[in-house]
N, C-alpha and C. Protein backbone atom coordinates (compact mmCIF):
# COMPACT_ATOMS: atom_id res chain seq x y z
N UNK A 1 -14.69 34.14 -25.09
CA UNK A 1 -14.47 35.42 -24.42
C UNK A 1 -14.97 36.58 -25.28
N UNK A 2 -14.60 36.10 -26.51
CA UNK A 2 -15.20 37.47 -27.31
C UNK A 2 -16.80 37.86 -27.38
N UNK A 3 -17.38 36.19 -27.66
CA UNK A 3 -18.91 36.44 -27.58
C UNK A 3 -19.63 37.14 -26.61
N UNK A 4 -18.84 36.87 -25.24
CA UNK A 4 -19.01 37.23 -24.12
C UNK A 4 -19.10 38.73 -23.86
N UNK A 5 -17.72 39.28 -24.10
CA UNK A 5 -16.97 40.52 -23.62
C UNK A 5 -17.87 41.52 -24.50
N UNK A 6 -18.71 41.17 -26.32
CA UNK A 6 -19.40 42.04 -26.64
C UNK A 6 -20.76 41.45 -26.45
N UNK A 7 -21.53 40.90 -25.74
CA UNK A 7 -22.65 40.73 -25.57
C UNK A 7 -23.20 40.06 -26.68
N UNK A 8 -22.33 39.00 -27.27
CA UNK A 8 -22.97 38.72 -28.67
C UNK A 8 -24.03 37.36 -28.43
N UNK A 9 -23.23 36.65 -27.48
CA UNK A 9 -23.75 35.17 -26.78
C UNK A 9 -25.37 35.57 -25.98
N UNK A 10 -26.07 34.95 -26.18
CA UNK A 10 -27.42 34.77 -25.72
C UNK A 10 -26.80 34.50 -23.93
N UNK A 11 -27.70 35.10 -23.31
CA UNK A 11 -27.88 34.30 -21.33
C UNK A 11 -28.25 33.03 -21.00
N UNK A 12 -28.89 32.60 -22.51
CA UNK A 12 -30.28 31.18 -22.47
C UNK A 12 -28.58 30.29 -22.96
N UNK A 13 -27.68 30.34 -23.55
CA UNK A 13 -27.12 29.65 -23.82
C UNK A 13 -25.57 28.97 -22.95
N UNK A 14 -26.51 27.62 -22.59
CA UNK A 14 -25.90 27.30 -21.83
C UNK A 14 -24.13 26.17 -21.92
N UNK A 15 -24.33 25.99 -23.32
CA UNK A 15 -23.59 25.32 -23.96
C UNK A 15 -22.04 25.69 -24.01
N UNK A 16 -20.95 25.35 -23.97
CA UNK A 16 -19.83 26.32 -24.05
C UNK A 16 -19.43 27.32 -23.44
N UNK A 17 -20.02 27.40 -22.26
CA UNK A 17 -19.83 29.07 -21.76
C UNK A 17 -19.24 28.41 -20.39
N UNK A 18 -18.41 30.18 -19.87
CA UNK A 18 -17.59 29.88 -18.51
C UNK A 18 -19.38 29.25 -17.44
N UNK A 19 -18.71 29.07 -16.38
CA UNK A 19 -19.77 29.07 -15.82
C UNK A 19 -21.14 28.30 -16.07
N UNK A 20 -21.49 27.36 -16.45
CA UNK A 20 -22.65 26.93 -16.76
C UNK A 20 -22.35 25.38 -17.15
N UNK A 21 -23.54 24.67 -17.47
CA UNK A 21 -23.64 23.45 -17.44
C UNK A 21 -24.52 22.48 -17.93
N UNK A 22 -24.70 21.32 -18.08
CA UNK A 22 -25.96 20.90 -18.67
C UNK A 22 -26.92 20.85 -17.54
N UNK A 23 -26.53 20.53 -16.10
CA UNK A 23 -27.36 20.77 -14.66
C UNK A 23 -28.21 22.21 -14.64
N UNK A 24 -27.34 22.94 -15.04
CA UNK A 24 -27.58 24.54 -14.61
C UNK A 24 -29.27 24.47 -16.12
N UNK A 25 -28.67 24.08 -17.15
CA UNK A 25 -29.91 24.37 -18.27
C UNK A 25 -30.74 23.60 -18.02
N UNK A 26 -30.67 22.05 -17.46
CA UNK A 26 -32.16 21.70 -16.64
C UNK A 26 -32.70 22.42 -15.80
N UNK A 27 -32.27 23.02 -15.24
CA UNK A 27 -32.51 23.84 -14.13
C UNK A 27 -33.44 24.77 -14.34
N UNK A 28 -33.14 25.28 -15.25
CA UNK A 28 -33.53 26.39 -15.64
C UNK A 28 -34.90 26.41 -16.52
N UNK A 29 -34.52 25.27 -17.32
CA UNK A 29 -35.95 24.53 -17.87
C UNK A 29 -36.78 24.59 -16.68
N UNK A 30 -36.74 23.50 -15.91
CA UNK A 30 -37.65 22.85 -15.34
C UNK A 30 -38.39 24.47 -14.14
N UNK A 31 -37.94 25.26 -13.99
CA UNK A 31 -38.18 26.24 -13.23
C UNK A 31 -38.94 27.14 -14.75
N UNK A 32 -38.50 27.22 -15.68
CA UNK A 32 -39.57 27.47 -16.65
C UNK A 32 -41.15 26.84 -16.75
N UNK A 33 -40.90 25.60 -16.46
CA UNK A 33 -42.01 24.59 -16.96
C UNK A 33 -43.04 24.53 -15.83
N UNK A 34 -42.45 24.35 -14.69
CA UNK A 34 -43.02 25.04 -13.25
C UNK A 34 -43.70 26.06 -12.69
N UNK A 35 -43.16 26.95 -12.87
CA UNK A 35 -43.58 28.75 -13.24
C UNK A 35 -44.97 28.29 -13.97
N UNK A 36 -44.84 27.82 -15.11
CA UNK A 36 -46.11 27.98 -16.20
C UNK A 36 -47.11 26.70 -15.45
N UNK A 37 -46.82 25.64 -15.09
CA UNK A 37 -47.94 24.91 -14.38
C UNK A 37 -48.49 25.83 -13.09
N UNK A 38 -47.87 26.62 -12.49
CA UNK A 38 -48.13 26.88 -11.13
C UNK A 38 -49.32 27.79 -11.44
N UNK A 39 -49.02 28.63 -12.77
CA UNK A 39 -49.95 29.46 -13.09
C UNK A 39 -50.68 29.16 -14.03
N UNK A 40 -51.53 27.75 -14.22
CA UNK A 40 -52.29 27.12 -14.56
C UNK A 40 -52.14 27.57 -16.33
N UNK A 41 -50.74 27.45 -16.63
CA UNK A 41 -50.63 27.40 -18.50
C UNK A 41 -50.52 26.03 -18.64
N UNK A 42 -51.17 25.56 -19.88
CA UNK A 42 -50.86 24.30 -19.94
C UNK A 42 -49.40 24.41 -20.65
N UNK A 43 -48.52 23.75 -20.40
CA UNK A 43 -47.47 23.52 -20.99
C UNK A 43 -46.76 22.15 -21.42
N UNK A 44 -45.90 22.62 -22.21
CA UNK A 44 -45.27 21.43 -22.74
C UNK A 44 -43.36 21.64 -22.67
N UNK A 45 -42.53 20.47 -23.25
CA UNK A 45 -41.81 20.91 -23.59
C UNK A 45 -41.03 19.91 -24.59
N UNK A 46 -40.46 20.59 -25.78
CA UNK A 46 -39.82 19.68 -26.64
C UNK A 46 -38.15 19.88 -26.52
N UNK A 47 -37.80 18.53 -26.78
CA UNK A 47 -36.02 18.74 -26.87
C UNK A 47 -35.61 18.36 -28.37
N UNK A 48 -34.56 18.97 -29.00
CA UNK A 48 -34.64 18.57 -29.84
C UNK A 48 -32.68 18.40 -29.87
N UNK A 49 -32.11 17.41 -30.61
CA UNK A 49 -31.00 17.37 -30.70
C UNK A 49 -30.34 17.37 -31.85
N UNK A 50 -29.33 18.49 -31.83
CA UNK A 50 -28.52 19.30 -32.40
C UNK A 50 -27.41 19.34 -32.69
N UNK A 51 -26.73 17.47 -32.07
CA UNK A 51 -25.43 17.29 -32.10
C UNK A 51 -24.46 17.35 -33.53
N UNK A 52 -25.31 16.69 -34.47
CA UNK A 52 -25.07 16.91 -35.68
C UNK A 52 -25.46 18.23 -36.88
N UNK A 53 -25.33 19.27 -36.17
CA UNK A 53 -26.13 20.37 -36.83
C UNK A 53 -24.80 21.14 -37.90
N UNK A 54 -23.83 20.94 -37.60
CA UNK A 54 -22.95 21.25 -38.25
C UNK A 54 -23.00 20.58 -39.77
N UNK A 55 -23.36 19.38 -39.94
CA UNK A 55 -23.62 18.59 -40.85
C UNK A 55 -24.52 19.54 -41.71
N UNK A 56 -25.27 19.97 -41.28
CA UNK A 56 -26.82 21.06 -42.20
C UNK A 56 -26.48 22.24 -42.13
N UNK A 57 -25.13 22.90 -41.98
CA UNK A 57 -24.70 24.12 -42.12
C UNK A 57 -24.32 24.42 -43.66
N UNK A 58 -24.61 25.19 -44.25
CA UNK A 58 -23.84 25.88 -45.09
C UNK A 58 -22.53 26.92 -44.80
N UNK A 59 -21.21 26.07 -44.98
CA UNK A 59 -20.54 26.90 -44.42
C UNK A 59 -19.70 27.84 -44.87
N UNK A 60 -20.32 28.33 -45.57
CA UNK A 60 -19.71 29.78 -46.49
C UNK A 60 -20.78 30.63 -45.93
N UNK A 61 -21.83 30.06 -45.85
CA UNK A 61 -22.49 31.27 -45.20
C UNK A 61 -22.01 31.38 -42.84
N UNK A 62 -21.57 30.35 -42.62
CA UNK A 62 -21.82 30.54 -41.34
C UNK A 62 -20.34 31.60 -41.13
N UNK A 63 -18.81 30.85 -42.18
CA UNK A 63 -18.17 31.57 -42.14
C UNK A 63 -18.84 33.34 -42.24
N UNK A 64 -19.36 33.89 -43.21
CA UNK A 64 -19.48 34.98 -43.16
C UNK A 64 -20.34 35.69 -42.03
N UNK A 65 -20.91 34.89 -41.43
CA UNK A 65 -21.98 35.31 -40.47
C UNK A 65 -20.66 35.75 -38.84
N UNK A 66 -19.81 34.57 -38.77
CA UNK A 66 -18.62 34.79 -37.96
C UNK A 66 -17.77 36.09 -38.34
N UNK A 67 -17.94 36.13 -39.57
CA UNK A 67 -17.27 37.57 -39.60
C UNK A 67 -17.81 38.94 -40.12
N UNK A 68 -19.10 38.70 -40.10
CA UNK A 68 -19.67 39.93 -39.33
C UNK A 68 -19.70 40.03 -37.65
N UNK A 69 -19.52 39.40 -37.21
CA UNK A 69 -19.84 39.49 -35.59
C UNK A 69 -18.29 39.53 -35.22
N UNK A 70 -18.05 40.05 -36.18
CA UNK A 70 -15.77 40.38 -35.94
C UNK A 70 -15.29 39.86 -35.37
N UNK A 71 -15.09 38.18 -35.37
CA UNK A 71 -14.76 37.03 -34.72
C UNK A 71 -13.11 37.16 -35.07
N UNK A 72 -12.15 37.41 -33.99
CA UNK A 72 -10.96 37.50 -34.07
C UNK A 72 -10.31 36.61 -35.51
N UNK A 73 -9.57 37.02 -36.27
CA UNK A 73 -8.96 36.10 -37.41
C UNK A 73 -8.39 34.51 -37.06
N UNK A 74 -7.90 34.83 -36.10
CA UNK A 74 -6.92 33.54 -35.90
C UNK A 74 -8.45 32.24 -35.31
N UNK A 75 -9.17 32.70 -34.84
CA UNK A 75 -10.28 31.84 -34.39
C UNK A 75 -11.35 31.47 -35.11
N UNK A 76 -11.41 32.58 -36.62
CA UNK A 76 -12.06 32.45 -37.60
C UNK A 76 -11.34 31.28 -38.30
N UNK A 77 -9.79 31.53 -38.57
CA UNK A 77 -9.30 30.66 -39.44
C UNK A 77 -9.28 29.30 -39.13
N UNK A 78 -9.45 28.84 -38.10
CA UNK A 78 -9.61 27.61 -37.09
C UNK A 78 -11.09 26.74 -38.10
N UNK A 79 -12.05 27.91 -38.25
CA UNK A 79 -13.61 27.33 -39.09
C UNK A 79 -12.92 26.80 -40.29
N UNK A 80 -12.67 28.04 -41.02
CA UNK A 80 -11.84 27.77 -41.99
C UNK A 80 -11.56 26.21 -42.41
N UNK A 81 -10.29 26.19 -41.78
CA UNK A 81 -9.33 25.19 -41.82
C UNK A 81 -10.26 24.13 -41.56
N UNK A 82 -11.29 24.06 -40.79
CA UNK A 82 -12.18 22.62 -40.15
C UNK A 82 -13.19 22.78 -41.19
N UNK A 83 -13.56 23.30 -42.17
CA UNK A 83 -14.85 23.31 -43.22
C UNK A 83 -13.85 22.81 -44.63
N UNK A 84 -12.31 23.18 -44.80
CA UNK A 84 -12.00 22.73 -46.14
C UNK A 84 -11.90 21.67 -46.58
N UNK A 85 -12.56 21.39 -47.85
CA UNK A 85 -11.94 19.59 -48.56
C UNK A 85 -12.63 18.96 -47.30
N UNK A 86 -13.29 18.87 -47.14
CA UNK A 86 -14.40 18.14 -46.06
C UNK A 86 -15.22 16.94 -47.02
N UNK A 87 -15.79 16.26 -46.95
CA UNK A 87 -16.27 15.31 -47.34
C UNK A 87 -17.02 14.22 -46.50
N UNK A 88 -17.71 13.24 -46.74
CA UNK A 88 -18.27 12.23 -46.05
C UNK A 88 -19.49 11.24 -47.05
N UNK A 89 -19.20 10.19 -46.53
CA UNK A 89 -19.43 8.99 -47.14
C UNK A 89 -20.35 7.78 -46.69
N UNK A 90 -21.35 7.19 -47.12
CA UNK A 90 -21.32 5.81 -45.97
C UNK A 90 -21.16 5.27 -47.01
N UNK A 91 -20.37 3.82 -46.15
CA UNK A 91 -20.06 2.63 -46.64
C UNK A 91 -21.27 1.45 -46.52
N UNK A 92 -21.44 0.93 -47.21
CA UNK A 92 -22.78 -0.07 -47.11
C UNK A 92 -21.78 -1.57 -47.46
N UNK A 93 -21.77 -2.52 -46.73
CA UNK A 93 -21.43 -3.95 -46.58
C UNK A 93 -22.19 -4.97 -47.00
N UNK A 94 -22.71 -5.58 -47.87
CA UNK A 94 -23.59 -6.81 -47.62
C UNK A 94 -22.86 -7.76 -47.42
């Protein structure tokens, strides 16, 4: 709501938001990709996945980036609390 209410959230982002969907962002692609064939661009399109992107965060910096964009405290502290004493491991079996 907050990203929302100050215009901080992108329109393109379809992820997390009221209203929208993974249907709605094909959608929207493919009416991109369309548009540009109709008008003889050659086009392409790449996907790339992002599920693990949290993993490649630095999160002292993302924290501070959340609080410049004056991300209510109690929803900040939520990052917080989910970035401390964090750790990860693989186990290898032979």
């Amino acid at each position: 709501d907050h990203l929302e209410a100050n215009k901080i959230i992108s329109a393109h982002q379809f992820g997390y938001t009221k209203s929208s969907n993974t249907e709605l962002a094909v959608a929207h692609i493919l009416s991109d990709v369309y548009k540009g064939v109709d008008i003889g661009y050659a086009t392409s399109l790449t996907c790339l996945d992002l599920s693990a992107a949290f993993d490649c965060v630095i999160h002292s910096i993302l924290i501070n980036k959340l609080k410049k964009l004056k991300i209510p405290t109690a929803f900040l502290s939520i990052f917080v609390s989910y970035f401390q004493n964090r750790v990860q491991f693989v186990k290898i079996i032979v």
